[in-house]
Protein backbone atom coordinates (compact mmCIF):
# COMPACT_ATOMS: atom_id res chain seq x y z
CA UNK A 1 -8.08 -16.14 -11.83
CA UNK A 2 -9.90 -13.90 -14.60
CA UNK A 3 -11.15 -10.65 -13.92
CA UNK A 4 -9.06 -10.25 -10.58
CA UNK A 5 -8.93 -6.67 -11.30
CA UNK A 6 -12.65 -6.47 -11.31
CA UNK A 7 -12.24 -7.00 -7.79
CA UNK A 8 -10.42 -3.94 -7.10
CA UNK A 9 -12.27 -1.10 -7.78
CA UNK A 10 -11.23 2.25 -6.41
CA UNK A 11 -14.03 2.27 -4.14
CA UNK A 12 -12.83 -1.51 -2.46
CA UNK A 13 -9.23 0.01 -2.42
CA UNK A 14 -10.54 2.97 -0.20
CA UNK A 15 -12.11 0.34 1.83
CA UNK A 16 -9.03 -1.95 2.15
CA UNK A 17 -6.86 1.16 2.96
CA UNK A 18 -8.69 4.27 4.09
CA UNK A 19 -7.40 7.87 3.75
CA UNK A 20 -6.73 8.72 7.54
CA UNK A 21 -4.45 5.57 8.05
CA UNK A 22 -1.75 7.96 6.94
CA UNK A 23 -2.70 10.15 9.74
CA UNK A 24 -2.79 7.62 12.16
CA UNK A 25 0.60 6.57 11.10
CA UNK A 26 1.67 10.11 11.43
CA UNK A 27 0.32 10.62 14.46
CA UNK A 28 1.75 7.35 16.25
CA UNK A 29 5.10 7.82 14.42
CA UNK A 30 5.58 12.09 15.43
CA UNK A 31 2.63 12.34 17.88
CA UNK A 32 0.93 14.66 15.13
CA UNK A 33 -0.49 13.89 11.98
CA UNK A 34 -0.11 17.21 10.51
CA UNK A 35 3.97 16.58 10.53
CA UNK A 36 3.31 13.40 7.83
CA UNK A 37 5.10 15.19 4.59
CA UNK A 38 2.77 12.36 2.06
CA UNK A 39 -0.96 10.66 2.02
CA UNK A 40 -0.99 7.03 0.90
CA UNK A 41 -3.46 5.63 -1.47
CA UNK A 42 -4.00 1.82 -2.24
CA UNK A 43 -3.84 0.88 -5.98
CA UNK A 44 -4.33 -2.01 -8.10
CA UNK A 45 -1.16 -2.43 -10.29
CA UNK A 46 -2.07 -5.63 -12.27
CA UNK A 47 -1.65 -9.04 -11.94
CA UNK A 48 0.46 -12.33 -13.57
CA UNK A 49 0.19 -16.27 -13.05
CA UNK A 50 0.81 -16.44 -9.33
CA UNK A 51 1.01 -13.29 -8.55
CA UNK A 52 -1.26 -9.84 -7.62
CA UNK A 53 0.74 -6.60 -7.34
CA UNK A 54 -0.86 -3.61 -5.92
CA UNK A 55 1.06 -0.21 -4.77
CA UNK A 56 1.07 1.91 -1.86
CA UNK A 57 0.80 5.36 -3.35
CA UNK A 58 2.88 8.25 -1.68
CA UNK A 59 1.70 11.75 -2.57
CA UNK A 60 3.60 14.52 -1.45
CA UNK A 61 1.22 16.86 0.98
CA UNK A 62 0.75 20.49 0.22
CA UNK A 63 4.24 22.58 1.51
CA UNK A 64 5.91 19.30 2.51
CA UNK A 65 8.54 17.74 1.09
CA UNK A 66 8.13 13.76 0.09
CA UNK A 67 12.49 13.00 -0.03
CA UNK A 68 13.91 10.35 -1.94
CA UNK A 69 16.52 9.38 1.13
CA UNK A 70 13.26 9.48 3.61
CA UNK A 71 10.57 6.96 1.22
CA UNK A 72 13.63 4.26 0.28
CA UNK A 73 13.67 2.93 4.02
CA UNK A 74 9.60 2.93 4.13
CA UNK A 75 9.36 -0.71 2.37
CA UNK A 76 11.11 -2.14 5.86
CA UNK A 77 9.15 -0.27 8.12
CA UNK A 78 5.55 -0.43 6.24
CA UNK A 79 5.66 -4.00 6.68
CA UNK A 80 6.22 -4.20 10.41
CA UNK A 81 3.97 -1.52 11.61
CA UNK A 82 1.26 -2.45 13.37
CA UNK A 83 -1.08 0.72 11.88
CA UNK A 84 -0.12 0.14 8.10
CA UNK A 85 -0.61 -3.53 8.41
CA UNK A 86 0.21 -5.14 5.46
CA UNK A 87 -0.47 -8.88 6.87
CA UNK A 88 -3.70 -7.34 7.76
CA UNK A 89 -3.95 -5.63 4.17
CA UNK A 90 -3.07 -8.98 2.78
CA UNK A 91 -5.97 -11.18 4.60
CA UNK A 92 -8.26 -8.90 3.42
CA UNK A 93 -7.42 -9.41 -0.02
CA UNK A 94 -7.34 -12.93 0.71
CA UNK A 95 -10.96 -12.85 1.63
CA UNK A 96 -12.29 -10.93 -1.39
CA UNK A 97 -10.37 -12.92 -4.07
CA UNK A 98 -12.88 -15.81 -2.18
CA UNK A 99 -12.58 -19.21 -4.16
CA UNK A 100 -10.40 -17.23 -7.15
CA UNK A 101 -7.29 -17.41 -5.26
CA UNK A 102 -5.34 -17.95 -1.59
CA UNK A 103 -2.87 -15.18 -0.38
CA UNK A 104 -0.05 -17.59 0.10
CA UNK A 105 2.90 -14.90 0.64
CA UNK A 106 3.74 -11.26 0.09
CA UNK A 107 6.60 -8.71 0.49
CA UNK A 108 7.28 -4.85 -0.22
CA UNK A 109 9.05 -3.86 -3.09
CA UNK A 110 11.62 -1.04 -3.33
CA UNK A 111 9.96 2.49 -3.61
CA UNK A 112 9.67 3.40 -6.53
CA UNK A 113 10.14 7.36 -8.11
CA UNK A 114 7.49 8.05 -10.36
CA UNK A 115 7.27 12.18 -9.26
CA UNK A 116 8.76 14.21 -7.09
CA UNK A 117 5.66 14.23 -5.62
CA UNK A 118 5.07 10.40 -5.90
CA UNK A 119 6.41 7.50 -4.87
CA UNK A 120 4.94 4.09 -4.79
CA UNK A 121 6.01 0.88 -2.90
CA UNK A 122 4.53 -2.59 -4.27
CA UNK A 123 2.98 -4.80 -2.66
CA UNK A 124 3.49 -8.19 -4.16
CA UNK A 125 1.40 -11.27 -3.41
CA UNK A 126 2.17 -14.55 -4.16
CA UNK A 127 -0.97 -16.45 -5.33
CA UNK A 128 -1.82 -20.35 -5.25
């Protein structure tokens, strides 16, 4: 599995997880996107033996406010919902790590503080 990161570049995490899928969650979740208080960026946070962790980047929108007691309960409903779609997300990575790897699991870690204005939530795949 060398050289997974190679894989993903910013421009194939764009890909995997556009820009406006924030507003679309925004918009199906408040019927607006303009009421989403963060944007959510894709990024490649490393790997181990069996395992490929990437992050689901929260950044706090201009004049909104991204609150601790609103991200902690995101991990639980990220990986349900049907617009985020992280067993979507997942198959995708599947099919670039090609012959390198198999997707065999994954779950949402706890978000994570990094900011005020960012929080992340990892994404952790179990490789075989």
């Amino acid at each position: 599995m060398d050289n997974v990161q190679d894989v993903f570049t910013q421009e194939t995490l764009q890909k995997l997880f556009p820009a406006d899928r924030a507003n679309a969650f925004f918009d199906a979740l408040f019927g607006d996107a303009e009421e989403g208080a963060y944007d959510i960026r894709l990024i490649y946070q490393g790997q181990s033996a069996n395992t490929l962790t990437l992050g689901l980047e929260l950044h706090e929108r201009p004049g909104k406010c991204l609150a601790c007691n609103l991200t902690y309960g995101l991990p639980e409903v990220f990986s349900r919902h049907p617009i985020i779609n992280i067993k979507g997300l997942v198959a995708e990575v599947d099919a670039l790590l090609g012959d390198k790897a198999t997707c065999t699991d994954w779950k949402l870690g706890t978000t994570q503080t990094a900011s005020k204005s960012l929080h992340v939530i990892p994404l952790i795949i179990s490789l075989s």
